[in-house]
N, C-alpha and C. Protein backbone atom coordinates (compact mmCIF):
# COMPACT_ATOMS: atom_id res chain seq x y z
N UNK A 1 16.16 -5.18 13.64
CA UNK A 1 16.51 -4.01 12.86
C UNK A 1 15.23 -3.27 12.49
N UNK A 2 15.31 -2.03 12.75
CA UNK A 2 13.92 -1.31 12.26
C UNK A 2 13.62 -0.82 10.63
N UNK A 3 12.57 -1.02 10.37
CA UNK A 3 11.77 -0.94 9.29
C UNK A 3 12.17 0.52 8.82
N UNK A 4 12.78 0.89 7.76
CA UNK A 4 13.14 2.03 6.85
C UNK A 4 11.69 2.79 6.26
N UNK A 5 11.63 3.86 6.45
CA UNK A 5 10.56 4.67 5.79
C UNK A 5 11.00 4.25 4.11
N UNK A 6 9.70 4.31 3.82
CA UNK A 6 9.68 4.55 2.02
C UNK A 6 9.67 5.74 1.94
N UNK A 7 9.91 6.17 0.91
CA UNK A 7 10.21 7.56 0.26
C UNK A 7 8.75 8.03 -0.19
N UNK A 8 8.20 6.84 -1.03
CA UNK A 8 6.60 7.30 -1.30
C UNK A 8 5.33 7.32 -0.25
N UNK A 9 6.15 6.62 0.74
CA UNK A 9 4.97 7.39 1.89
C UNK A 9 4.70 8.98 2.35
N UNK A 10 5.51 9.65 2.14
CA UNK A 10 5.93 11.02 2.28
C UNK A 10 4.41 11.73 0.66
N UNK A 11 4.23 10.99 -0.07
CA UNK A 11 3.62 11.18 -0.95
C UNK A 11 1.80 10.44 -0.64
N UNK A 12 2.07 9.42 -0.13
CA UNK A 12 0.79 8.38 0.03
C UNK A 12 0.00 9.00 1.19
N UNK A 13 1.08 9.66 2.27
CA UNK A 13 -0.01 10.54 3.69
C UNK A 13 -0.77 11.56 2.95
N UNK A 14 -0.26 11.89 2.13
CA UNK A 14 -1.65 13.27 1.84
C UNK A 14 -2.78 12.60 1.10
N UNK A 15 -3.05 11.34 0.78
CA UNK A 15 -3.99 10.70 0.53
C UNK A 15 -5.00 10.38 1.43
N UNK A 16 -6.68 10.82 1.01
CA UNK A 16 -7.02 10.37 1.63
C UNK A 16 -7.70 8.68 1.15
N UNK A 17 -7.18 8.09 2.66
CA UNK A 17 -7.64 6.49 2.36
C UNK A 17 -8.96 5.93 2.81
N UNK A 18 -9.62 4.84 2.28
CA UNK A 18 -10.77 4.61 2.66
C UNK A 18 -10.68 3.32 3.23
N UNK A 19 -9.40 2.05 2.74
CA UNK A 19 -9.20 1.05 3.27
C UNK A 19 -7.90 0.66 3.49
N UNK A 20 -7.60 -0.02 5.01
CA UNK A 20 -6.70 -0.47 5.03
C UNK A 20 -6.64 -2.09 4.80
N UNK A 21 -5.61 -2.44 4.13
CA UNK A 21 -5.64 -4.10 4.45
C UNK A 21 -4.53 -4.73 4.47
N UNK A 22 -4.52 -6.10 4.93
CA UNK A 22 -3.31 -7.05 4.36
C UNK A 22 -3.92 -8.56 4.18
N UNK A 23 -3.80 -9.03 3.45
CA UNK A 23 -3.83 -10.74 3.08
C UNK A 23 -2.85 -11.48 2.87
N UNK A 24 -3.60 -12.58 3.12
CA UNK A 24 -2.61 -13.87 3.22
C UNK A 24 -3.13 -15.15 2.87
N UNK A 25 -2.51 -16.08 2.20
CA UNK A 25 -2.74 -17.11 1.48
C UNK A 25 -2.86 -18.80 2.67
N UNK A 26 -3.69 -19.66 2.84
CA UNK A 26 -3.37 -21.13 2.93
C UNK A 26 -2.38 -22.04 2.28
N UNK A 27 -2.81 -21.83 0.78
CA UNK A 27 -1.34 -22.32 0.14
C UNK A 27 -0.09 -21.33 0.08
N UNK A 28 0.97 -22.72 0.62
CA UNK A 28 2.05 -21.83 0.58
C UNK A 28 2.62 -20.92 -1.15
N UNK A 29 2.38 -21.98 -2.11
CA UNK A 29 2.81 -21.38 -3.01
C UNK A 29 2.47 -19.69 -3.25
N UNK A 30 2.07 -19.26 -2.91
CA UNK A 30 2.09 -17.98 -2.90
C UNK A 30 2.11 -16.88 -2.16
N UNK A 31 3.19 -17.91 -1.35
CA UNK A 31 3.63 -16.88 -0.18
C UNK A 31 5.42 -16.80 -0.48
N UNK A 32 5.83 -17.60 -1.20
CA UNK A 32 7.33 -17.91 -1.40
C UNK A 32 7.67 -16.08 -1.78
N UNK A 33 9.01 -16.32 -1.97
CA UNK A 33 9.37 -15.05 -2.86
C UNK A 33 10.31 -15.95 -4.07
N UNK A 34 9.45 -15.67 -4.90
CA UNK A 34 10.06 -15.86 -6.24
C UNK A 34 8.99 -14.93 -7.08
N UNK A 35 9.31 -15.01 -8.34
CA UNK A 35 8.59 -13.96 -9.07
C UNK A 35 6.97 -15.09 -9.38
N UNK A 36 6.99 -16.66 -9.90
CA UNK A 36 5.78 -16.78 -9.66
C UNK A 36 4.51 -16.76 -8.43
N UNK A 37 5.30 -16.88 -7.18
CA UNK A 37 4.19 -16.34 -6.27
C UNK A 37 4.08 -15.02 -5.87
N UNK A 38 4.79 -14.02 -6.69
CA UNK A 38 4.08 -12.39 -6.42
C UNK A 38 3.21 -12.66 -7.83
N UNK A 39 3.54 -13.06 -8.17
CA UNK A 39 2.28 -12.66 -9.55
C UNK A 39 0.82 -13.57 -9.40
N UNK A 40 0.89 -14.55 -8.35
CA UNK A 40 -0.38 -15.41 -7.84
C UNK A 40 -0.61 -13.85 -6.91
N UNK A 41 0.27 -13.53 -5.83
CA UNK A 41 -0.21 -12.46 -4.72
C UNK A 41 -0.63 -11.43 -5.58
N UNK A 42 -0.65 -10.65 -6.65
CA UNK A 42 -0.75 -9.46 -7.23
C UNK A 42 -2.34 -10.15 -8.55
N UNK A 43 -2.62 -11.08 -8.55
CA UNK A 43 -3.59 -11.45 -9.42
C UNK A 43 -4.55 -11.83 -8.35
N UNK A 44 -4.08 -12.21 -7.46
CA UNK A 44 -5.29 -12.68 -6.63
C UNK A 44 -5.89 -11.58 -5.71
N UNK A 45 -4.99 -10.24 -5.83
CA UNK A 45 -5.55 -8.79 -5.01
C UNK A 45 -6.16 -8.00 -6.49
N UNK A 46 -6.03 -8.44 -7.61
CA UNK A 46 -6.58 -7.71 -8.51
C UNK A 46 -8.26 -8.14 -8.54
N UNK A 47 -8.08 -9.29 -8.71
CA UNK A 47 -9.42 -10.39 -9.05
C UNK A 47 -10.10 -9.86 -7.22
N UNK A 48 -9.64 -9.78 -6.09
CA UNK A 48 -10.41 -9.47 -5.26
C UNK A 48 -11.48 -7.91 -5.27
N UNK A 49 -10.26 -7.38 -5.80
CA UNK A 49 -10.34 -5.68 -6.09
C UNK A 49 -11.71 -5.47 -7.32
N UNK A 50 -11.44 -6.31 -8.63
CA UNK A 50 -12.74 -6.71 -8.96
C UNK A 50 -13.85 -6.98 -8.42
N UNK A 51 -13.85 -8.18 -8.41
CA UNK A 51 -15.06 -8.89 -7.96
C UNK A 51 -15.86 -7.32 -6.79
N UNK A 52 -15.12 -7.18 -6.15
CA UNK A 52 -15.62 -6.03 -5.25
C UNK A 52 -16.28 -4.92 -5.85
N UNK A 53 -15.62 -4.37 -6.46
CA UNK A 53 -16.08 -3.47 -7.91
C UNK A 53 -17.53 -3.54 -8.46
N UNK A 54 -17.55 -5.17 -8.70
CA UNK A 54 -18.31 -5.52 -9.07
C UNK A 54 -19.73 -5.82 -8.04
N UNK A 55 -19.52 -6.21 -7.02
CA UNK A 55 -20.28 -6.08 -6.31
C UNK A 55 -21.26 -4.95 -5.91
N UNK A 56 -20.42 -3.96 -5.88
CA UNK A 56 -20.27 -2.69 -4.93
C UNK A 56 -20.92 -1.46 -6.34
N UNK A 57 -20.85 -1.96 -7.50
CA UNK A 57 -21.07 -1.00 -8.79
C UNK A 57 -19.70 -0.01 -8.70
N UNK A 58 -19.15 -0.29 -8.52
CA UNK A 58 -17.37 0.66 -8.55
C UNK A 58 -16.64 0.53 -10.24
N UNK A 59 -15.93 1.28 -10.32
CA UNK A 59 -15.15 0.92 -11.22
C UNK A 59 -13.40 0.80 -10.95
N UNK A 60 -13.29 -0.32 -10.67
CA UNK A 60 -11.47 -0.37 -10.54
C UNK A 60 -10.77 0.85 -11.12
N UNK A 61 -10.49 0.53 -12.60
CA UNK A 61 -10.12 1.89 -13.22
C UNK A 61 -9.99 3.07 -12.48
N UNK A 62 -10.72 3.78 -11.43
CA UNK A 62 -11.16 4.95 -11.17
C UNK A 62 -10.55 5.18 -9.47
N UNK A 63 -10.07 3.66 -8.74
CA UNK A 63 -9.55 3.59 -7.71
C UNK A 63 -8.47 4.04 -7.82
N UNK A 64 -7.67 5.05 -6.35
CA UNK A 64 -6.37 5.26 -5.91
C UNK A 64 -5.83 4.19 -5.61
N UNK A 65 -5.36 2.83 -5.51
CA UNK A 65 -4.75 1.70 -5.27
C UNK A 65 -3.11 1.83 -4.87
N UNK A 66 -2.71 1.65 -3.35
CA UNK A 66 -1.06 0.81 -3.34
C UNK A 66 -1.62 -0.04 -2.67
N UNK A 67 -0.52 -0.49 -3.47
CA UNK A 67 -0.22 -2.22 -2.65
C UNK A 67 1.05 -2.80 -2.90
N UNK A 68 2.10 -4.21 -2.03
CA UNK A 68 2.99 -4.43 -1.98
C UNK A 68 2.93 -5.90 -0.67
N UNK A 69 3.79 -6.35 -1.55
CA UNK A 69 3.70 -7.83 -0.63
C UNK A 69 4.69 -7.12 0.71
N UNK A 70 4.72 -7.94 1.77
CA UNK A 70 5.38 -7.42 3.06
C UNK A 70 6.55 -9.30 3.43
N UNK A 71 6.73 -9.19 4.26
CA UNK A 71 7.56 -10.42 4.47
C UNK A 71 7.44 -10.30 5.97
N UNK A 72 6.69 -11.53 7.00
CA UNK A 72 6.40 -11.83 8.18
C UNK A 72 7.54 -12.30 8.47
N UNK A 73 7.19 -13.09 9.62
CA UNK A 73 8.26 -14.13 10.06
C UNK A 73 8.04 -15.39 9.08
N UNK A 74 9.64 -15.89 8.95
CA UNK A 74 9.58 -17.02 8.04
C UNK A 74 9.54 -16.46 6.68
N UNK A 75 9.82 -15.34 6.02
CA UNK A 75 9.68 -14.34 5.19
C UNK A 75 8.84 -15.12 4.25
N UNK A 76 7.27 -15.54 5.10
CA UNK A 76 6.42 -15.66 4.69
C UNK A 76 5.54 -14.53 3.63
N UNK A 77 5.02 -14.60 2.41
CA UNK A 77 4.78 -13.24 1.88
C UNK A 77 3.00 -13.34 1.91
N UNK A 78 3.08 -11.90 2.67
CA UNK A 78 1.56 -11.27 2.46
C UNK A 78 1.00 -10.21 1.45
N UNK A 79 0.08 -9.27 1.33
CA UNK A 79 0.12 -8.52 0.69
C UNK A 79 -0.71 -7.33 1.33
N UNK A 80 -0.30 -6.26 1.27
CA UNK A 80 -0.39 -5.01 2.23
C UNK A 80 -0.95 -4.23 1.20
N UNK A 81 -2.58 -3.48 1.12
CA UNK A 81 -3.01 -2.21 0.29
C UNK A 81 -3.55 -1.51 1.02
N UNK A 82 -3.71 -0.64 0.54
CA UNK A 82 -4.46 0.95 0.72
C UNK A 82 -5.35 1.37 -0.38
N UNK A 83 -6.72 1.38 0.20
CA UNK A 83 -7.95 2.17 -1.61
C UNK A 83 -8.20 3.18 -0.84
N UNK A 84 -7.93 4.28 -1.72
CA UNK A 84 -8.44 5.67 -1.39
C UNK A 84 -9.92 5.90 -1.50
N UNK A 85 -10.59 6.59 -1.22
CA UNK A 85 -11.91 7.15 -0.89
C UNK A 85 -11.57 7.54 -2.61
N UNK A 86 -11.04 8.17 -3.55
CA UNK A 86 -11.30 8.53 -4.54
C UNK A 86 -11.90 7.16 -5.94
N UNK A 87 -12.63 7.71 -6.14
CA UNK A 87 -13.69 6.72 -6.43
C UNK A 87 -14.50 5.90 -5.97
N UNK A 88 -14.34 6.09 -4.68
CA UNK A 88 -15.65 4.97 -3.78
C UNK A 88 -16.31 6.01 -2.62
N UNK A 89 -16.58 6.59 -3.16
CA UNK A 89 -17.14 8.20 -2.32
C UNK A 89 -18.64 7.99 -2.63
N UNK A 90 -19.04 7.28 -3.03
CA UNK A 90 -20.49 6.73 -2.90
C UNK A 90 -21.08 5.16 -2.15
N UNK A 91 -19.78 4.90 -1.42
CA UNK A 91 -19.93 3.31 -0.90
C UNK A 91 -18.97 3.63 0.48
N UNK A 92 -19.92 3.27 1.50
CA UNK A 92 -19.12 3.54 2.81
C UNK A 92 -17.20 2.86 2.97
N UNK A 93 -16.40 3.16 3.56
CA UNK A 93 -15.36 2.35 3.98
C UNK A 93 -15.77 1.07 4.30
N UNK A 94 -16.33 1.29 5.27
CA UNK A 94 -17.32 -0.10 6.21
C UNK A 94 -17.58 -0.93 5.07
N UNK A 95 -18.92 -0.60 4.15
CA UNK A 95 -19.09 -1.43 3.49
C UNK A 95 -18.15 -2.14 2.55
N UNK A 96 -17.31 -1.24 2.32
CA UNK A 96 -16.22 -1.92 1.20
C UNK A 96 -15.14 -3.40 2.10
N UNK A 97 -14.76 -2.55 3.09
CA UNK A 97 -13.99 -3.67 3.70
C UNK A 97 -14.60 -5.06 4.11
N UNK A 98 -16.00 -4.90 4.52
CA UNK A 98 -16.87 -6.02 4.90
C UNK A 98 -16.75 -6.69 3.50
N UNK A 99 -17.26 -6.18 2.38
CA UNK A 99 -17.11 -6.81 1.24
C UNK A 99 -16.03 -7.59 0.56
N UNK A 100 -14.58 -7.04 0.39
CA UNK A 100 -13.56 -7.34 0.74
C UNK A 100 -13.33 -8.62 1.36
N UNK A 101 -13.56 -8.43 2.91
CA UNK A 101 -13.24 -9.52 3.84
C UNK A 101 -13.98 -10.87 3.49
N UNK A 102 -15.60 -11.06 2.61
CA UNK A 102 -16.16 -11.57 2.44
C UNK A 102 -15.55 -12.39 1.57
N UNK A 103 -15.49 -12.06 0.68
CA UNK A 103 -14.81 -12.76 -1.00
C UNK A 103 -13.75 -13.54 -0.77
N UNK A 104 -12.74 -12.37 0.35
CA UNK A 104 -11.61 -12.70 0.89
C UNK A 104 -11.62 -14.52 1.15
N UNK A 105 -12.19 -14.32 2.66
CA UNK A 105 -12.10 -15.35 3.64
C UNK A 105 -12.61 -16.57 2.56
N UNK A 106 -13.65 -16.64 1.86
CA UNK A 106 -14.51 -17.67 0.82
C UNK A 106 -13.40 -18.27 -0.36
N UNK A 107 -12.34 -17.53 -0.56
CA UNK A 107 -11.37 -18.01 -1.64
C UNK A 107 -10.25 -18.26 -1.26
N UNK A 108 -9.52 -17.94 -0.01
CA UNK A 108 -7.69 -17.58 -0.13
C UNK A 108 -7.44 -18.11 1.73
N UNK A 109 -8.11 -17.60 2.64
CA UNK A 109 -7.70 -17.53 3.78
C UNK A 109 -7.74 -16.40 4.59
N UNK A 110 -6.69 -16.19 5.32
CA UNK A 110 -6.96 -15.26 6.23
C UNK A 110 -6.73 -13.60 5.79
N UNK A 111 -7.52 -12.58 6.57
CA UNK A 111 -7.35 -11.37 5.72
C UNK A 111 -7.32 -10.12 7.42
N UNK A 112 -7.12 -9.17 7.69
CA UNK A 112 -7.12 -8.28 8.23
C UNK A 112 -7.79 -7.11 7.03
N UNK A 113 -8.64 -6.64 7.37
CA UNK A 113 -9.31 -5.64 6.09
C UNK A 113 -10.41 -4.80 6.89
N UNK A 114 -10.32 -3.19 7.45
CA UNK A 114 -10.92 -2.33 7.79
C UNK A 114 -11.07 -1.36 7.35
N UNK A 115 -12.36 -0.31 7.40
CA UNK A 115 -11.80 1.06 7.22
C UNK A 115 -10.50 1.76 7.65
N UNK A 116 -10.07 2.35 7.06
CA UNK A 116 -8.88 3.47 7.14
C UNK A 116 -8.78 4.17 8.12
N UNK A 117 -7.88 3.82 9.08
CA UNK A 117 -7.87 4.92 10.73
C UNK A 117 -7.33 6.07 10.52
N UNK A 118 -8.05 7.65 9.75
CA UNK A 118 -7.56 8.78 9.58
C UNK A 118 -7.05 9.32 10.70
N UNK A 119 -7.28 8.67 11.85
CA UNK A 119 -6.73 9.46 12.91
C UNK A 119 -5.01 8.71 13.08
N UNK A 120 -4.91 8.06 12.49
CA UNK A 120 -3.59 7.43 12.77
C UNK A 120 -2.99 7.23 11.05
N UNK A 121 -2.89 8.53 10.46
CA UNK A 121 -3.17 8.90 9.27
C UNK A 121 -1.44 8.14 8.87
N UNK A 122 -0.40 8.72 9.35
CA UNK A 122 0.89 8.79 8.95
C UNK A 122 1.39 7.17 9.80
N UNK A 123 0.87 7.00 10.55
CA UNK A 123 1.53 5.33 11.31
C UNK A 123 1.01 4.54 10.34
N UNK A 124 -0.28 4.31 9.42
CA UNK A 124 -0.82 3.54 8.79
C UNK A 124 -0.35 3.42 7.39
N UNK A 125 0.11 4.29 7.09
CA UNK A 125 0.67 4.53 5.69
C UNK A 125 1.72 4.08 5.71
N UNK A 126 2.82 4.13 6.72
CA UNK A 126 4.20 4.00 6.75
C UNK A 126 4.24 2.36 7.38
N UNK A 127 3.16 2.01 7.79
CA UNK A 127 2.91 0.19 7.88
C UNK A 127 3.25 -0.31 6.89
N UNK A 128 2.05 0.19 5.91
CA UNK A 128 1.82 -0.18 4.71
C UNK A 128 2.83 0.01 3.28
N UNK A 129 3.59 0.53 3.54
CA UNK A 129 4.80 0.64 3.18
C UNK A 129 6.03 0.46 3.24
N UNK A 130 6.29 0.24 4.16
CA UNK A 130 7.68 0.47 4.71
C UNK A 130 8.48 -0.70 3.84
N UNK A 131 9.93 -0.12 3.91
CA UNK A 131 10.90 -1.32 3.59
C UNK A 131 11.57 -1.70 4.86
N UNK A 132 12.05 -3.21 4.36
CA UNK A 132 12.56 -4.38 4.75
C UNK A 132 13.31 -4.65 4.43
N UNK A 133 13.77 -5.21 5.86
CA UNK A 133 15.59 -5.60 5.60
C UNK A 133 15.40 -7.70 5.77
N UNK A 134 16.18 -8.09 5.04
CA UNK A 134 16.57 -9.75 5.25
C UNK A 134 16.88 -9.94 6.53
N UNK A 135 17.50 -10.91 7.28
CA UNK A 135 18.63 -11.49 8.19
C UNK A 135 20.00 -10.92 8.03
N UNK A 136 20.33 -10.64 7.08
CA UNK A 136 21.23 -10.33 6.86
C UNK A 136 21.39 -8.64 6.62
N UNK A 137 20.54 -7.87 6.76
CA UNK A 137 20.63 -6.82 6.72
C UNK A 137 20.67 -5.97 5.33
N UNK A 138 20.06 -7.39 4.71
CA UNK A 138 20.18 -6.44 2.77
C UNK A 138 18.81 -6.11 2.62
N UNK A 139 18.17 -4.96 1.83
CA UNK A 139 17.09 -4.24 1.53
C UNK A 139 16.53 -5.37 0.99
N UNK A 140 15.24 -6.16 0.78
CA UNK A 140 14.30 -6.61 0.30
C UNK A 140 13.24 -5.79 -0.28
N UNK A 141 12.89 -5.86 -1.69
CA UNK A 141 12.23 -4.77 -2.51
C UNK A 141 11.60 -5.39 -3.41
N UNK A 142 10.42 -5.36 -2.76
CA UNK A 142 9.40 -6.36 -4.00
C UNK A 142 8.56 -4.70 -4.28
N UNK A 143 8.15 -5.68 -5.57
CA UNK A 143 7.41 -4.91 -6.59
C UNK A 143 5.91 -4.01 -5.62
N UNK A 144 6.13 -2.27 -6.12
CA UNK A 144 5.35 -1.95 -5.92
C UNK A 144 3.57 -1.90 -6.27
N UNK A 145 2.43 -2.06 -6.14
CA UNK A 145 1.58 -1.52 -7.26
C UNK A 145 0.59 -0.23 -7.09
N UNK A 146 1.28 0.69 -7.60
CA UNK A 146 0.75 2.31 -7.37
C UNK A 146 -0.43 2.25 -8.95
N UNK A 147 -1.58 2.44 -8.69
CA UNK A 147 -3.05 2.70 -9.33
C UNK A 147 -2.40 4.29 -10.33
N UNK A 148 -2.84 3.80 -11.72
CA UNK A 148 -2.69 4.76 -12.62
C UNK A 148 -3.59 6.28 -11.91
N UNK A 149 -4.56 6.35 -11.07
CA UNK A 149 -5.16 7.40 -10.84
C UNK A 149 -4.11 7.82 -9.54
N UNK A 150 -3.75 6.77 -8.68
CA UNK A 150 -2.50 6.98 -7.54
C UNK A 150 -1.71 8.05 -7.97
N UNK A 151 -1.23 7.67 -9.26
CA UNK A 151 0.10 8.05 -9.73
C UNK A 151 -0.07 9.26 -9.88
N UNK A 152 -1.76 9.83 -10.79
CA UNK A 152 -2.00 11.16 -11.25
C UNK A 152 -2.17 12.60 -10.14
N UNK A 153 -2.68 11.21 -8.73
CA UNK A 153 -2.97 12.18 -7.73
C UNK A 153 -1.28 12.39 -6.65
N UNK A 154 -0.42 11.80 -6.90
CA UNK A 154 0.86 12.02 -6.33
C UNK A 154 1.88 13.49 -7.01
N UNK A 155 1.22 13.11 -8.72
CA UNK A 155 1.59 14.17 -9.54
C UNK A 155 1.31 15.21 -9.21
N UNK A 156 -0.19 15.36 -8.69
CA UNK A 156 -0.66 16.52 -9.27
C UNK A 156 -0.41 17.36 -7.21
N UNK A 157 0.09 16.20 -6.52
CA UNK A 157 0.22 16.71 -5.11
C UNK A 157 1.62 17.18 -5.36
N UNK A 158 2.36 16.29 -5.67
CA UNK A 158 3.88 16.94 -6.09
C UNK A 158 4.01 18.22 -6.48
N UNK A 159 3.19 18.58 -7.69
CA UNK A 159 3.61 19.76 -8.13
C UNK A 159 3.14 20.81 -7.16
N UNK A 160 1.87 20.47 -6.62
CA UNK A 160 1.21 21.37 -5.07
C UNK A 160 2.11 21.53 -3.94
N UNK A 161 2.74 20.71 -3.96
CA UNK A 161 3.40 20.80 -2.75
C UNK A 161 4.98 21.98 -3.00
N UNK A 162 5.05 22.75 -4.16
CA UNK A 162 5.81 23.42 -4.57
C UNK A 162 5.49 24.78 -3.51
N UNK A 163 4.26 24.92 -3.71
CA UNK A 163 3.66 26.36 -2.58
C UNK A 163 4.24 26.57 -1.36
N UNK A 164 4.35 27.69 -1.26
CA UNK A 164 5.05 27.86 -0.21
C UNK A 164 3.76 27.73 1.02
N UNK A 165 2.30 27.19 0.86
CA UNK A 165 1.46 26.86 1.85
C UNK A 165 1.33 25.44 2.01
N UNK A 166 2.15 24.05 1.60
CA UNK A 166 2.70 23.27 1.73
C UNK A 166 2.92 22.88 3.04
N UNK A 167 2.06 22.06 3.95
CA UNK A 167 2.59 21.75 5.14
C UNK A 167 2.15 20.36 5.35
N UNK A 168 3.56 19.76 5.48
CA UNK A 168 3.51 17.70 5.18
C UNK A 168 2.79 17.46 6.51
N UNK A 169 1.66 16.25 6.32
CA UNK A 169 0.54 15.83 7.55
C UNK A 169 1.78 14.71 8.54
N UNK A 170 2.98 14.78 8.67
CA UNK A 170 3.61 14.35 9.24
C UNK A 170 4.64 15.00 10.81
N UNK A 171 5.28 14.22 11.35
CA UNK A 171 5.81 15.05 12.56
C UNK A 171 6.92 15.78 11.86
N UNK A 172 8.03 16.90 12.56
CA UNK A 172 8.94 17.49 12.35
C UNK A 172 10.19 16.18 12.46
N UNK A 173 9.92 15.02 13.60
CA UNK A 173 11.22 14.45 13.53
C UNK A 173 10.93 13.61 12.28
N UNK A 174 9.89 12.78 11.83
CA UNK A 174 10.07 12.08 10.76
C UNK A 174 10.23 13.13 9.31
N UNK A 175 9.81 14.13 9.39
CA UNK A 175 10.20 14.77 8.10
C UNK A 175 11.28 14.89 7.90
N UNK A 176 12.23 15.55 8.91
CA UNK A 176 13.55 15.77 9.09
C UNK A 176 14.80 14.17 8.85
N UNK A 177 13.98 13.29 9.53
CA UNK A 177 14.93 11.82 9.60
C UNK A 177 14.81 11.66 7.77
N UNK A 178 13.00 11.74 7.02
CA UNK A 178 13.53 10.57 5.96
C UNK A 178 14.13 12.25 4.85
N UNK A 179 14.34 13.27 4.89
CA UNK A 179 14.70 14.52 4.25
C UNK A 179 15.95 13.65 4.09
N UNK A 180 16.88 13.62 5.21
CA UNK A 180 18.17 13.12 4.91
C UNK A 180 18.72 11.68 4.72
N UNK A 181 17.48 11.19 4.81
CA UNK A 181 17.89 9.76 4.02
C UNK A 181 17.08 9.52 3.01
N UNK A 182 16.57 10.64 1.99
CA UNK A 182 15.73 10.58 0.79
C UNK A 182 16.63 10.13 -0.27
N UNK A 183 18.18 11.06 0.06
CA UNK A 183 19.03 10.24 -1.50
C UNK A 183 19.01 9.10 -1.20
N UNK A 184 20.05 8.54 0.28
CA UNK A 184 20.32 7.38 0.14
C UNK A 184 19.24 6.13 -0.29
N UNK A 185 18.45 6.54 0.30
CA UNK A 185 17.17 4.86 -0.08
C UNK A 185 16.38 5.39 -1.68
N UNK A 186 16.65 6.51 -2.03
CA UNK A 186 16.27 6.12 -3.25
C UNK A 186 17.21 6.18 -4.50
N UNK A 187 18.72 5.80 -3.76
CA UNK A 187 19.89 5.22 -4.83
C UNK A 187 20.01 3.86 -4.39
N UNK A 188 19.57 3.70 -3.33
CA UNK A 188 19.62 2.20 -2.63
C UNK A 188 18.14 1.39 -3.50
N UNK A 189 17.43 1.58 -3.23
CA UNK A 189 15.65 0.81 -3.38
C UNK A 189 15.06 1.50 -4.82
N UNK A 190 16.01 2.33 -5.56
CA UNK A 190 15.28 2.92 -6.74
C UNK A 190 13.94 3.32 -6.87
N UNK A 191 14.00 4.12 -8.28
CA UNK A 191 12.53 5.13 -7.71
C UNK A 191 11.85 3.83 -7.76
N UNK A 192 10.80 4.42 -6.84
CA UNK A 192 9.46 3.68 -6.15
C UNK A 192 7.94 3.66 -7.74
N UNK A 193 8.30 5.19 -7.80
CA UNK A 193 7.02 5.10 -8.58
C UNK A 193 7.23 4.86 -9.92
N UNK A 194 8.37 4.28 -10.34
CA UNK A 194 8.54 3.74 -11.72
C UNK A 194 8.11 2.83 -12.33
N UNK A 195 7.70 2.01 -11.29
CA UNK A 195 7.65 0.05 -11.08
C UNK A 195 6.20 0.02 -11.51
């Protein structure tokens, strides 16, 4: 069954990103889906996101941040982010992800963590997002985490995108496909950016 567009990717492409990633744990406990291993997966991408910060002289606070666990095979759980270039506009992509990957691999296990492929601006976003269906064909909807500055810069694109010089960095067929399935998945999966 194919992977459903999110609704807030339509919002996350006009971002520009500086990293892509996903991680994954050795111990299983925090790969389960129950609510205590998203909160090991969501503390252990905070404390990475730190420490990096810290490394790097960044300030978390000041990062664009999504992120969201994903479900592999074996609805094994990983965790899928995106850091925008806003606030790390003085520290290469490169360097951040190397950094990242470093801390990474030394504490948790395995990680996929690169600069941001702007040329594959709208496939990467909608990776990193997308919803998921079970075996059974029911929506799976774990907790989003959209960055208080995320949120300000979605706002402040939202209300931009009112202009009639407004033109979405996406194709005509995907604008058109998630246009008409914007009610349904967001009476189905509820708003996104509430969470």
């Amino acid at each position: 069954m194919p992977d459903k567009i999110n609704p807030v990717a339509f919002q996350l492409v006009r971002i520009c990103w500086s990293v892509f990633g996903t991680l994954t744990w050795d111990r299983d406990a925090a790969t389960w889906n129950n609510e205590h291993s998203e909160k090991i997966r969501q503390t252990d991408f905070h404390r990475l996101v730190g420490n990096t910060c810290g490394r790097l002289r960044l300030r978390s606070r000041e990062l664009a941040v999504y992120a969201k666990t994903e479900w592999g095979e074996g609805e094994r759980g990983h965790y899928n982010f995106l850091i925008g270039r806003q606030g790390t506009k003085n520290v290469s992509p490169k360097i951040i992800a190397a950094t990242m990957l470093g801390i990474w691999l030394k504490e948790h296990g395995r990680a996929k963590i690169e600069p941001f492929d702007a040329i594959r601006q709208w496939q990467g976003v909608k990776y990193q997002s997308k919803l998921e269906s079970d075996v059974h064909g029911q929506p799976i909807c774990p907790a989003e985490f959209i960055s208080t500055v995320l949120r300000a810069m979605i706002r402040k694109n939202s209300s931009e995108s009112l202009s009639p010089r407004f033109t979405p960095a996406i194709s005509r067929k995907d604008f058109t496909f998630a246009s008409a399935k914007w009610h349904d998945e967001t009476l189905r999966y509820g708003n996104t950016l509430t969470r």
